[in-house]
PDB file of N, CA and C in Angstrom:
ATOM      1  N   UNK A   1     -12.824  -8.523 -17.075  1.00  0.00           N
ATOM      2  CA  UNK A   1     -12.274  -9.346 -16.025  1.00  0.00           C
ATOM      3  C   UNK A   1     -12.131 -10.763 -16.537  1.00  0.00           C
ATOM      4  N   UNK A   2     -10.894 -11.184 -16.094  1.00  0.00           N
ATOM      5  CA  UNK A   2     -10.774 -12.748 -16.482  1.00  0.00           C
ATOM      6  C   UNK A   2     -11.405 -13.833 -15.673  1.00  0.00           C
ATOM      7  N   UNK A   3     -11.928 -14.854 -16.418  1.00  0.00           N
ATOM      8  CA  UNK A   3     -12.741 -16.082 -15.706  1.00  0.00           C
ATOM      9  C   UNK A   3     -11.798 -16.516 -15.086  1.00  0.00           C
ATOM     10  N   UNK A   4     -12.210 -16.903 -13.397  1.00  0.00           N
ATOM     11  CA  UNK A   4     -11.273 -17.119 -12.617  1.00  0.00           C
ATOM     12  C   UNK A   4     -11.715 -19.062 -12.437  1.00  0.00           C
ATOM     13  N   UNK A   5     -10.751 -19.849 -13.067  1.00  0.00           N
ATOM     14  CA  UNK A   5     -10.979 -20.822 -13.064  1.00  0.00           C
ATOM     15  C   UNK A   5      -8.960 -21.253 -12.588  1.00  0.00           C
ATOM     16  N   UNK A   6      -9.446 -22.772 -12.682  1.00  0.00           N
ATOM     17  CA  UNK A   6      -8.042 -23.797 -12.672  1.00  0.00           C
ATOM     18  C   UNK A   6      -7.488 -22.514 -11.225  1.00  0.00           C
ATOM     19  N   UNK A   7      -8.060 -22.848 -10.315  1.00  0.00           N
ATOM     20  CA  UNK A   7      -7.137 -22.483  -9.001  1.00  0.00           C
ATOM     21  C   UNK A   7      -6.360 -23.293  -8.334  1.00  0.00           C
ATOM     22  N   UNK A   8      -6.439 -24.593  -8.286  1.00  0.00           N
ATOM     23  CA  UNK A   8      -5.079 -25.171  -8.221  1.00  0.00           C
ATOM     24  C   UNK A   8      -3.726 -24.835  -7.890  1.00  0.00           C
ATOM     25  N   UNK A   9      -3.291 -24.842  -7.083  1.00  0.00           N
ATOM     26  CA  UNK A   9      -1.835 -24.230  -6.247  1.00  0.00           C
ATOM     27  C   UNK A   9      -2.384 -22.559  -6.173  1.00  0.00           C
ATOM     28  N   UNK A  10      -2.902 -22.302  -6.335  1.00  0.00           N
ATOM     29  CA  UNK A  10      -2.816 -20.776  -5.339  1.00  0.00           C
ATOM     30  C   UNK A  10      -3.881 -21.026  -4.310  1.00  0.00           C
ATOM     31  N   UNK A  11      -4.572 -21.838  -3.409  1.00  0.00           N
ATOM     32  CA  UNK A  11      -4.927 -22.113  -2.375  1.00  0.00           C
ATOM     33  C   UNK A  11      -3.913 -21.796  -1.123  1.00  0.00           C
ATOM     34  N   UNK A  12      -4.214 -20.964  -0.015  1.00  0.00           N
ATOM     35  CA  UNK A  12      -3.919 -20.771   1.127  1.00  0.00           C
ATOM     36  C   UNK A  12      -3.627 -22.740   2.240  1.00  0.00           C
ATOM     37  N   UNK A  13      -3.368 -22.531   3.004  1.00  0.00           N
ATOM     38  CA  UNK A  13      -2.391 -23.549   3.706  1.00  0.00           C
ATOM     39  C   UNK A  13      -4.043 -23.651   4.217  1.00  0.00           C
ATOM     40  N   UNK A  14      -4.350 -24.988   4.694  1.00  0.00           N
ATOM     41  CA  UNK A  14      -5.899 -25.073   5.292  1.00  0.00           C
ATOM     42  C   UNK A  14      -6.440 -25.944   4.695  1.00  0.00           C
ATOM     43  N   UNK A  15      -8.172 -26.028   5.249  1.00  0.00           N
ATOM     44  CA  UNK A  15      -8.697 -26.638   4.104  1.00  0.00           C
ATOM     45  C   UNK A  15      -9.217 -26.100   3.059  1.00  0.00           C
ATOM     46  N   UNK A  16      -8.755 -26.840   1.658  1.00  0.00           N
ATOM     47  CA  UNK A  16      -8.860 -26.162   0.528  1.00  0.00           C
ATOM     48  C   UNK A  16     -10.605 -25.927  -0.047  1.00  0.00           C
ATOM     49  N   UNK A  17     -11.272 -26.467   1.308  1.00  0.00           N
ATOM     50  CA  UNK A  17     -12.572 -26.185   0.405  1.00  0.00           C
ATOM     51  C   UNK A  17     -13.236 -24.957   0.957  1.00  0.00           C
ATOM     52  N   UNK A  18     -12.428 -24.518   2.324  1.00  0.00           N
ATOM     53  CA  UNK A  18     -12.919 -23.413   2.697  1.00  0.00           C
ATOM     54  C   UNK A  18     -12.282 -21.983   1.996  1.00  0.00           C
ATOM     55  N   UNK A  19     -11.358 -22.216   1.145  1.00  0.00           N
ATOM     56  CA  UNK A  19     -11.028 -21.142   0.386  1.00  0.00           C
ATOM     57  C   UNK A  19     -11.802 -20.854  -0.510  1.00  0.00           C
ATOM     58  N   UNK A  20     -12.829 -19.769  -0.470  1.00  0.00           N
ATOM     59  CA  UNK A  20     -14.003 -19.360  -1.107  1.00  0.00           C
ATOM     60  C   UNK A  20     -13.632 -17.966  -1.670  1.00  0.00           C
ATOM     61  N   UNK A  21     -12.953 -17.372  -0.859  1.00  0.00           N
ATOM     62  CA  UNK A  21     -12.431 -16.072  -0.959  1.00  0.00           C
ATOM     63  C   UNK A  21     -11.406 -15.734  -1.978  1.00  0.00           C
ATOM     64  N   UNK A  22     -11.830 -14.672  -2.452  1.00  0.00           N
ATOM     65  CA  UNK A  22     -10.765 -14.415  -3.562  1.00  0.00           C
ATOM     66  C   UNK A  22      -9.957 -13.352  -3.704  1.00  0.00           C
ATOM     67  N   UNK A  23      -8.820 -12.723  -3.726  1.00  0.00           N
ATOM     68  CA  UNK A  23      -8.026 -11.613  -3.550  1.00  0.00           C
ATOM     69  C   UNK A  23      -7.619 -11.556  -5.468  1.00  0.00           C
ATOM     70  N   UNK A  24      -8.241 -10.136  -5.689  1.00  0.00           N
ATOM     71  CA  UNK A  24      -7.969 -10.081  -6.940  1.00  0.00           C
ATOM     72  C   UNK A  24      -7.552  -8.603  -6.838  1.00  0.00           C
ATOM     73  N   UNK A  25      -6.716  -8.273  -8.177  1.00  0.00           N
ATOM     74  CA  UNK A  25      -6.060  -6.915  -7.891  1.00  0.00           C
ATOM     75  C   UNK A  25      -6.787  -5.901  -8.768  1.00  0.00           C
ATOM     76  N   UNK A  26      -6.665  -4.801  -8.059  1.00  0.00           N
ATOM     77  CA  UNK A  26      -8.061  -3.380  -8.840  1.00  0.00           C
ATOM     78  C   UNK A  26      -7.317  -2.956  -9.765  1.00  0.00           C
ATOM     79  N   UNK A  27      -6.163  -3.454 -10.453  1.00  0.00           N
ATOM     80  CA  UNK A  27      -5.465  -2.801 -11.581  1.00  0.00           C
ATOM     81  C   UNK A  27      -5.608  -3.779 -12.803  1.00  0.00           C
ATOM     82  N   UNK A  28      -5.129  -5.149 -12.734  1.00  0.00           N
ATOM     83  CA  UNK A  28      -5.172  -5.845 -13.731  1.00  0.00           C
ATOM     84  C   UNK A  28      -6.404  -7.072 -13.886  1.00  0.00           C
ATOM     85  N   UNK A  29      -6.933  -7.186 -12.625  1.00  0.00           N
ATOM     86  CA  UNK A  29      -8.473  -8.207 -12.696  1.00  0.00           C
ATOM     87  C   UNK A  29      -7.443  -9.396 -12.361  1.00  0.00           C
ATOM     88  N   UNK A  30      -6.120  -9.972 -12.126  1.00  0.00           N
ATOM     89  CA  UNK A  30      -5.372 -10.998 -11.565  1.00  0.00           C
ATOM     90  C   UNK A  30      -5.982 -11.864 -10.472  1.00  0.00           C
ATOM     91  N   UNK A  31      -5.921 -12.911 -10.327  1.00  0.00           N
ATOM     92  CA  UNK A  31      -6.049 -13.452  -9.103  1.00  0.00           C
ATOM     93  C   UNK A  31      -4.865 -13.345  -8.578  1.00  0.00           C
ATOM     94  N   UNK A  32      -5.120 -13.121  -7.438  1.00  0.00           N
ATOM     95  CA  UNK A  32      -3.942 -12.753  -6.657  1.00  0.00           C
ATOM     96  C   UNK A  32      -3.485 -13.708  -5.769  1.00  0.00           C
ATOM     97  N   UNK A  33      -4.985 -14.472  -5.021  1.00  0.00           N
ATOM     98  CA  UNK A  33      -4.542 -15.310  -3.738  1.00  0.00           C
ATOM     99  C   UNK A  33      -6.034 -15.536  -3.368  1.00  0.00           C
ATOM    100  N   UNK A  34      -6.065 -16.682  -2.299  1.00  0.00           N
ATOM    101  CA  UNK A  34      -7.342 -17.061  -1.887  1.00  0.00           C
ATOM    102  C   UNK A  34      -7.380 -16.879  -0.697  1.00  0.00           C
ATOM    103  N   UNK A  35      -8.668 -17.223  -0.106  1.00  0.00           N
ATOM    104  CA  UNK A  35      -8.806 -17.334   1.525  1.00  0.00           C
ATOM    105  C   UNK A  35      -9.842 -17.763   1.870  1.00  0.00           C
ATOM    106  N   UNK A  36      -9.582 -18.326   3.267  1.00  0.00           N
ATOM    107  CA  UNK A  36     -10.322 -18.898   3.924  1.00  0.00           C
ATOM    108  C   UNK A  36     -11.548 -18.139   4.355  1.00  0.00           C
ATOM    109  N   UNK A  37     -12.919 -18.348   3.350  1.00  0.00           N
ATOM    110  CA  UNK A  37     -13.938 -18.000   4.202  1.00  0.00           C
ATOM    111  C   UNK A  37     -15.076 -18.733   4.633  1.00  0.00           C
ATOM    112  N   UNK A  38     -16.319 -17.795   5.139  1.00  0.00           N
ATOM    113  CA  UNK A  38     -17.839 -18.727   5.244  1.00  0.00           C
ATOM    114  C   UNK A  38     -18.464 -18.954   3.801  1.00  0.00           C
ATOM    115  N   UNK A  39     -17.936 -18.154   2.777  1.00  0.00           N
ATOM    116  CA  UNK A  39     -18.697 -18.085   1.667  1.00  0.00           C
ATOM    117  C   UNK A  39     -17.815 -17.482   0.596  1.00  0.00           C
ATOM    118  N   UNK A  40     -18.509 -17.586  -0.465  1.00  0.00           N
ATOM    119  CA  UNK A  40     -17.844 -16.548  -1.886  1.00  0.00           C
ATOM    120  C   UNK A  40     -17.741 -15.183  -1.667  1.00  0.00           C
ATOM    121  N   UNK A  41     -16.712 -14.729  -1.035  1.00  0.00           N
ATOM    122  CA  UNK A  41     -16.149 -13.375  -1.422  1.00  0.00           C
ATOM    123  C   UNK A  41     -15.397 -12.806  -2.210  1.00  0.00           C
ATOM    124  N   UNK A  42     -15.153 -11.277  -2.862  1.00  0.00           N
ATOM    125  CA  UNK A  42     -14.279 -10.801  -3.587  1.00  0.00           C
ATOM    126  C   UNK A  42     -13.751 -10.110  -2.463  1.00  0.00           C
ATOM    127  N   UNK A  43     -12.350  -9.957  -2.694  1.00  0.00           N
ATOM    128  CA  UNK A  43     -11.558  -8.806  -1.887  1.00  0.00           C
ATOM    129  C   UNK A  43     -11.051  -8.235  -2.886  1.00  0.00           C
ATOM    130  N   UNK A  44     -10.448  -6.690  -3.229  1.00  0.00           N
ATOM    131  CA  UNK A  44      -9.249  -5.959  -4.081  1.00  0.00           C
ATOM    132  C   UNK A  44      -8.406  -5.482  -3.491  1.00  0.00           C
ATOM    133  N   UNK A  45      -7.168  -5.585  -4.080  1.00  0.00           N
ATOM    134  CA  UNK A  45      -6.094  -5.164  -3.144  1.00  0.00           C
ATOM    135  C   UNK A  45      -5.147  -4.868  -4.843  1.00  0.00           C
ATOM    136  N   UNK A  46      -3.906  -4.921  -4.701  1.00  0.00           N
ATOM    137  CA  UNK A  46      -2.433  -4.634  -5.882  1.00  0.00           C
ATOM    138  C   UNK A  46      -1.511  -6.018  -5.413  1.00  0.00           C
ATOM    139  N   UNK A  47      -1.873  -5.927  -7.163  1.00  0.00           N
ATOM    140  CA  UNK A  47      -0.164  -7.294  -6.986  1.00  0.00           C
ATOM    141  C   UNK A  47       0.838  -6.808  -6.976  1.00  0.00           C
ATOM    142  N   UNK A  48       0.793  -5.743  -6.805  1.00  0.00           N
ATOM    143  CA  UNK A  48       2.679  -4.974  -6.846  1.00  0.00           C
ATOM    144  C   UNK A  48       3.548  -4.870  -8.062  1.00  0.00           C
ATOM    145  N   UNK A  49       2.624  -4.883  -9.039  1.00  0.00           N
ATOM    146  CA  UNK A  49       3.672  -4.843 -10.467  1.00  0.00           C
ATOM    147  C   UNK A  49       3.392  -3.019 -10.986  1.00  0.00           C
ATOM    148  N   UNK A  50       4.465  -2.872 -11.068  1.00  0.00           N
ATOM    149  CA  UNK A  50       4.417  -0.927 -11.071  1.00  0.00           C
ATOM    150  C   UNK A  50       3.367  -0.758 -12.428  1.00  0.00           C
ATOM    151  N   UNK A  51       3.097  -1.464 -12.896  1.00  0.00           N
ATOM    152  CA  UNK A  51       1.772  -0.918 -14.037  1.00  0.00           C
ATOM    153  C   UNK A  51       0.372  -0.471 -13.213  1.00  0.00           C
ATOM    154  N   UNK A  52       0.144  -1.461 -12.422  1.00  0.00           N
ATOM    155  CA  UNK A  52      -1.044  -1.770 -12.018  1.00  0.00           C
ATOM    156  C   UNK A  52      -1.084  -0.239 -10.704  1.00  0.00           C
ATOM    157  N   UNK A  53       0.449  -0.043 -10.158  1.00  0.00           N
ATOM    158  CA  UNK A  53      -0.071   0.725  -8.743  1.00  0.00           C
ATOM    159  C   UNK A  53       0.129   2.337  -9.620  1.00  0.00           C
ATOM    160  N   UNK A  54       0.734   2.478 -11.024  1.00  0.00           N
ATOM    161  CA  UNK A  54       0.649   3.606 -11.488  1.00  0.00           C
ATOM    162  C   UNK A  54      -0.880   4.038 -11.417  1.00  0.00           C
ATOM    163  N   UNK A  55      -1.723   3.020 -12.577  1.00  0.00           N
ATOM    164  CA  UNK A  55      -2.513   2.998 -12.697  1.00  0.00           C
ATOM    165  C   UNK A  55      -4.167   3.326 -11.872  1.00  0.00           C
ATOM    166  N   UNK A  56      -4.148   2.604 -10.709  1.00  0.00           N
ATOM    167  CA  UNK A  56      -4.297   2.616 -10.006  1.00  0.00           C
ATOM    168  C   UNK A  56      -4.117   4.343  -9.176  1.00  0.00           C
ATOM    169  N   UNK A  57      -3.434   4.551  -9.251  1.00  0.00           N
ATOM    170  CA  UNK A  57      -2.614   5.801  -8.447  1.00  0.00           C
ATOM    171  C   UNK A  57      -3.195   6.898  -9.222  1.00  0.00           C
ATOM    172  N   UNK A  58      -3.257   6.692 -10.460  1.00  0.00           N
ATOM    173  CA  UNK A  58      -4.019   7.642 -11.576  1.00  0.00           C
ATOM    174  C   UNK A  58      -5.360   7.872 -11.470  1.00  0.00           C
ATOM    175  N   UNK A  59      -6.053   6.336 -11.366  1.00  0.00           N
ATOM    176  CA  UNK A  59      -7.734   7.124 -11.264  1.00  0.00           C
ATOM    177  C   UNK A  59      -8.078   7.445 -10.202  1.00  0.00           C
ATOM    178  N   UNK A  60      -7.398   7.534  -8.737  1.00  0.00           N
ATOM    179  CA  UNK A  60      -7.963   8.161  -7.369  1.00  0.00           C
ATOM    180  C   UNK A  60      -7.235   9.449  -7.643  1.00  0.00           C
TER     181      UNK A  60
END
């Protein structure tokens, strides 16, 4: 997984210090997007690039 640093412009609309949350994708380890939470969370979700949802699609 890549060190998720320099987030800078991918912050959600808000305040930027409550974006704690992190949307990263279960195919490539990407940051995907942030969000507004109470604390440091991970979320997984797909960035939509057909490698990742093959992939993905393969190990379930």
């Amino acid at each position: 997984m890549k060190t998720l640093t320099g987030l800078d412009g991918m912050q959600s609309q808000g305040d930027p210090t409550k974006d704690m949350g992190l949307v990263i994708c279960a195919g490539c380890d990407e940051l995907i997007d942030t969000l507004p939470t109470d604390g440091v969370k991970i979320f997984h979700s797909q960035c939509g690039r057909e490698e990742c949802k093959s992939r993905i699609s393969e190990e379930w």
